[in-house]
C-alpha atoms as a PDB file:
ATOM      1  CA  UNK A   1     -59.934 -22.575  -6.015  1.00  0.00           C
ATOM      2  CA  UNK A   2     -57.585 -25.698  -6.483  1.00  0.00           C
ATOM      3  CA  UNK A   3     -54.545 -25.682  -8.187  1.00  0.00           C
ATOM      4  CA  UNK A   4     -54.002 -27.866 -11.107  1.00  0.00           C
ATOM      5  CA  UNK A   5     -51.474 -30.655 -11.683  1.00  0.00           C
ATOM      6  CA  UNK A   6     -50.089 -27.987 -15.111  1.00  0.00           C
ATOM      7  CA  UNK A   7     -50.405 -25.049 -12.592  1.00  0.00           C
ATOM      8  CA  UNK A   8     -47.759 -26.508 -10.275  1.00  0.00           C
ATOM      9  CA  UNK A   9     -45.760 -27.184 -12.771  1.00  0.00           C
ATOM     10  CA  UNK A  10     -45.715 -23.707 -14.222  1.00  0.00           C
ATOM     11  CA  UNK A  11     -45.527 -22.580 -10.659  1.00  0.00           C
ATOM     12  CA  UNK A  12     -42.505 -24.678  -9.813  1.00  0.00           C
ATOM     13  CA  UNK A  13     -40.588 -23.579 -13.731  1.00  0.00           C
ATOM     14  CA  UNK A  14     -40.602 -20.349 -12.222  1.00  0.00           C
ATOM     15  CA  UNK A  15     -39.511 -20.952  -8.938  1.00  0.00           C
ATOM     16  CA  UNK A  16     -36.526 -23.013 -10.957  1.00  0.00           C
ATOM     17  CA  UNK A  17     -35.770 -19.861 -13.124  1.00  0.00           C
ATOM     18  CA  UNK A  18     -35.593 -17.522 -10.041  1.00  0.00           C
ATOM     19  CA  UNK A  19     -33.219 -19.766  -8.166  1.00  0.00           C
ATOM     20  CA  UNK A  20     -30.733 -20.272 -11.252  1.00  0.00           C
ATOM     21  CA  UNK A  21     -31.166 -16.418 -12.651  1.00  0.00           C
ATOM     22  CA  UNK A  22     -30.352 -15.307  -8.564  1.00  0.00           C
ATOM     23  CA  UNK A  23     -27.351 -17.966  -8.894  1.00  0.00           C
ATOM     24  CA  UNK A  24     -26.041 -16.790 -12.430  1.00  0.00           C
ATOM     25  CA  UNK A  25     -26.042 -12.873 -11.069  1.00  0.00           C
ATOM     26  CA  UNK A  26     -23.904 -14.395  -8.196  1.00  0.00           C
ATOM     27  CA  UNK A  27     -21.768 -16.528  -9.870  1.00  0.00           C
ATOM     28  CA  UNK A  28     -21.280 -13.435 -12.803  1.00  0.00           C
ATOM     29  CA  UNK A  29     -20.636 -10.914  -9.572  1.00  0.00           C
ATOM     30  CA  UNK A  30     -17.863 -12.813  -8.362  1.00  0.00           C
ATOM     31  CA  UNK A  31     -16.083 -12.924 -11.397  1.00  0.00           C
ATOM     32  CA  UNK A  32     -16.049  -9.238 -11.298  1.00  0.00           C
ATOM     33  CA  UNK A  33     -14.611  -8.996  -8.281  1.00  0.00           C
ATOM     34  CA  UNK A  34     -12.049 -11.862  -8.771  1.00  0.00           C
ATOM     35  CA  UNK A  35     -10.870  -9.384 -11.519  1.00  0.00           C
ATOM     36  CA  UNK A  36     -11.174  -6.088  -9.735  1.00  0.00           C
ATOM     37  CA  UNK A  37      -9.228  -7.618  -6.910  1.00  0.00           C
ATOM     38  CA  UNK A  38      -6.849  -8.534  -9.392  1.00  0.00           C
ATOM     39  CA  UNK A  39      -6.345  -5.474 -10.802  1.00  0.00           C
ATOM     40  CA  UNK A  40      -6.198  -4.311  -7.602  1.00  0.00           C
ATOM     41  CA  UNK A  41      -3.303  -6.397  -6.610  1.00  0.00           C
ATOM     42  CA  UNK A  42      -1.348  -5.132  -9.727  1.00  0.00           C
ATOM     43  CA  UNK A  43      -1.863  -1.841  -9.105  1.00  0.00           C
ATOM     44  CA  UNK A  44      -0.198  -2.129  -5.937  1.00  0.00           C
ATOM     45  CA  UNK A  45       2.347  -3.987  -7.179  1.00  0.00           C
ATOM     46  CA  UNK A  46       3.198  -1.656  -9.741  1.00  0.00           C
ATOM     47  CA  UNK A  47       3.160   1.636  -6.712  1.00  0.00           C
ATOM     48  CA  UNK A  48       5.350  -0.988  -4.820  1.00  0.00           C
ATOM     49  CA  UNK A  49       7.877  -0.960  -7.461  1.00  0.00           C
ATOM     50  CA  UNK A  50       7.439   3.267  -7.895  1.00  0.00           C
ATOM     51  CA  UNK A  51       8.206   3.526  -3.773  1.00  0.00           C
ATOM     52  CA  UNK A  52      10.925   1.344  -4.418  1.00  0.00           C
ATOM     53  CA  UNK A  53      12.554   3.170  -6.785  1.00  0.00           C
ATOM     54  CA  UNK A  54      11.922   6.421  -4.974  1.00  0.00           C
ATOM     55  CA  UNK A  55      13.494   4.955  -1.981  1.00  0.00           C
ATOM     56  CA  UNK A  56      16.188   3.889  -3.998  1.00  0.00           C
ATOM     57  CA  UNK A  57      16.699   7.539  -5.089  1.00  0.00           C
ATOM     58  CA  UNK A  58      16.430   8.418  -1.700  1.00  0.00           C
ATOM     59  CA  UNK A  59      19.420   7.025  -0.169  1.00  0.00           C
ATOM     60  CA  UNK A  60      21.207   7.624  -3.590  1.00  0.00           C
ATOM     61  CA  UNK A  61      20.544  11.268  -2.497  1.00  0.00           C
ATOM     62  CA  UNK A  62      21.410  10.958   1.282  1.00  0.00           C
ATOM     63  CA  UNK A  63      24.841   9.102   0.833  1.00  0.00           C
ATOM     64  CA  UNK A  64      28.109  10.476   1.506  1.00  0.00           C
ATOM     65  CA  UNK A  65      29.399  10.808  -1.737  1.00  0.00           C
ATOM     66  CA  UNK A  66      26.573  12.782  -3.419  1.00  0.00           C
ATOM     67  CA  UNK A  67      26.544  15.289  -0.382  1.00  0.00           C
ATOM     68  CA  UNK A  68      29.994  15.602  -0.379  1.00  0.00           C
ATOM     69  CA  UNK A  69      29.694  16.494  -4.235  1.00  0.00           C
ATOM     70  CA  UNK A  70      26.515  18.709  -3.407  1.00  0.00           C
ATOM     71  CA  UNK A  71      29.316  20.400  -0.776  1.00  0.00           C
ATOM     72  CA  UNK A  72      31.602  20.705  -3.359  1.00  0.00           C
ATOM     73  CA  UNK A  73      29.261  22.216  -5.657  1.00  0.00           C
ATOM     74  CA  UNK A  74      28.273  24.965  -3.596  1.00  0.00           C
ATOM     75  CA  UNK A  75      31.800  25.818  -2.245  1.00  0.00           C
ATOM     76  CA  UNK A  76      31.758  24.246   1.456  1.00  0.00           C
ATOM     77  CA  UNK A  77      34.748  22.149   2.629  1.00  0.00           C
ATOM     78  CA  UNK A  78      35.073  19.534   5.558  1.00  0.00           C
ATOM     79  CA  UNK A  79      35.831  21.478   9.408  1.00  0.00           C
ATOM     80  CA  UNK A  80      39.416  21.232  10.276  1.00  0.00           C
ATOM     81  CA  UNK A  81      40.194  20.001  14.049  1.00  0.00           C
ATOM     82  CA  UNK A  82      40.924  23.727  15.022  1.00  0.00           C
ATOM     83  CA  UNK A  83      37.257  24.390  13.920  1.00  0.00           C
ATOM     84  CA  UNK A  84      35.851  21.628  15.605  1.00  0.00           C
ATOM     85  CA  UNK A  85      33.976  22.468  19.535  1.00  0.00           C
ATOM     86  CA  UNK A  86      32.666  19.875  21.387  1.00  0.00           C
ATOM     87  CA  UNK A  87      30.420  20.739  24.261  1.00  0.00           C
ATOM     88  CA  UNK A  88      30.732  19.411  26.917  1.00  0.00           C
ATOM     89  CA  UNK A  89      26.952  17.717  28.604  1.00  0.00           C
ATOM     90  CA  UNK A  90      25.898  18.816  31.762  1.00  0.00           C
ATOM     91  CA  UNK A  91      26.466  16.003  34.551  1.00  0.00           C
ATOM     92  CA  UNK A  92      22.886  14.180  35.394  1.00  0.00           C
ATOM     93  CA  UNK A  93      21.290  15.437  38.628  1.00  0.00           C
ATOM     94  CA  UNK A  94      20.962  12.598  40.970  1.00  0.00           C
ATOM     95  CA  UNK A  95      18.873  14.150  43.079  1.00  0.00           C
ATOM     96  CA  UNK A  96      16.416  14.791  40.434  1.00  0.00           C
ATOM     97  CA  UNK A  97      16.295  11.541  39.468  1.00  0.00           C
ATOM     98  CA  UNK A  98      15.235   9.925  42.282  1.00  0.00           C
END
Protein backbone atom coordinates (compact mmCIF):
# COMPACT_ATOMS: atom_id res chain seq x y z
CA UNK A 1 0.00 0.00 0.00
CA UNK A 2 1.34 3.56 -1.02
CA UNK A 3 0.88 6.48 0.83
CA UNK A 4 -0.87 9.38 -0.63
CA UNK A 5 0.34 12.93 -1.27
CA UNK A 6 -3.03 14.04 1.59
CA UNK A 7 -1.79 11.08 3.77
CA UNK A 8 1.63 12.67 4.32
CA UNK A 9 0.31 15.59 4.96
CA UNK A 10 -2.02 14.41 7.68
CA UNK A 11 0.87 12.30 8.77
CA UNK A 12 3.30 15.18 9.01
CA UNK A 13 0.16 17.74 10.96
CA UNK A 14 0.52 15.29 13.53
CA UNK A 15 3.99 14.88 13.81
CA UNK A 16 3.86 19.03 13.99
CA UNK A 17 1.25 18.85 16.87
CA UNK A 18 3.34 16.30 18.90
CA UNK A 19 6.50 18.33 18.65
CA UNK A 20 4.78 21.77 19.71
CA UNK A 21 2.22 20.03 22.44
CA UNK A 22 5.80 18.13 23.92
CA UNK A 23 7.35 21.83 23.68
CA UNK A 24 4.31 23.75 25.32
CA UNK A 25 4.33 21.01 28.43
CA UNK A 26 8.08 22.02 28.63
CA UNK A 27 7.98 25.45 28.23
CA UNK A 28 4.61 25.47 30.88
CA UNK A 29 6.95 23.08 33.35
CA UNK A 30 9.55 25.50 33.60
CA UNK A 31 7.51 28.21 34.53
CA UNK A 32 6.50 26.20 37.45
CA UNK A 33 9.60 25.70 38.61
CA UNK A 34 10.92 29.28 37.93
CA UNK A 35 8.14 30.04 40.53
CA UNK A 36 8.62 27.23 42.98
CA UNK A 37 12.27 28.13 43.05
CA UNK A 38 11.17 31.44 43.74
CA UNK A 39 9.17 30.79 46.42
CA UNK A 40 11.71 28.80 47.51
CA UNK A 41 14.22 31.52 47.68
CA UNK A 42 11.75 33.64 49.80
CA UNK A 43 11.13 31.22 52.09
CA UNK A 44 14.61 31.10 52.97
CA UNK A 45 14.95 34.46 53.05
CA UNK A 46 12.26 34.98 55.34
CA UNK A 47 13.95 31.79 57.99
CA UNK A 48 17.18 33.88 57.33
CA UNK A 49 15.70 36.86 58.84
CA UNK A 50 13.89 34.47 61.88
CA UNK A 51 17.74 32.98 62.67
CA UNK A 52 18.76 36.38 62.61
CA UNK A 53 16.67 37.63 64.99
CA UNK A 54 17.08 34.59 67.20
CA UNK A 55 20.73 35.12 67.10
CA UNK A 56 20.19 38.52 67.88
CA UNK A 57 18.30 37.42 71.03
CA UNK A 58 20.95 35.20 71.64
CA UNK A 59 23.77 37.36 72.44
CA UNK A 60 21.17 39.86 73.92
CA UNK A 61 20.81 36.93 76.41
CA UNK A 62 24.56 35.97 76.79
CA UNK A 63 25.91 39.60 77.44
CA UNK A 64 27.23 40.86 80.56
CA UNK A 65 24.69 43.08 81.53
CA UNK A 66 21.62 40.79 81.30
CA UNK A 67 23.55 38.02 83.33
CA UNK A 68 24.66 40.29 85.70
CA UNK A 69 20.86 41.36 86.12
CA UNK A 70 19.82 37.55 85.92
CA UNK A 71 22.62 37.40 89.05
CA UNK A 72 21.03 40.04 90.63
CA UNK A 73 17.72 38.62 90.31
CA UNK A 74 18.38 35.50 91.92
CA UNK A 75 20.54 36.91 94.80
CA UNK A 76 24.29 36.03 93.64
CA UNK A 77 27.00 38.73 93.86
CA UNK A 78 30.50 39.03 92.09
CA UNK A 79 33.60 36.74 94.18
CA UNK A 80 35.69 39.01 96.23
CA UNK A 81 39.68 38.49 95.84
CA UNK A 82 39.67 36.55 99.24
CA UNK A 83 37.22 34.11 97.47
CA UNK A 84 39.06 33.83 94.47
CA UNK A 85 41.65 30.25 94.08
CA UNK A 86 43.62 29.88 91.28
CA UNK A 87 45.13 26.51 90.65
CA UNK A 88 48.00 26.22 89.86
CA UNK A 89 48.70 23.70 86.24
CA UNK A 90 50.81 20.91 86.54
CA UNK A 91 54.33 21.55 84.75
CA UNK A 92 54.39 19.62 81.13
CA UNK A 93 56.33 16.33 81.21
CA UNK A 94 59.15 16.55 78.84
CA UNK A 95 59.83 13.27 78.82
CA UNK A 96 56.44 12.41 77.74
CA UNK A 97 56.52 14.52 75.09
CA UNK A 98 59.14 13.35 73.24
Amino acid sequence: MQIRGRHWLVLWLFAFLAVAAIILSRGTRSYQLARELDNARSDREALEAVAADLQRGINEAAGRAAIGRAAERLGLRPATGAEITFLPLPAPDTARSR
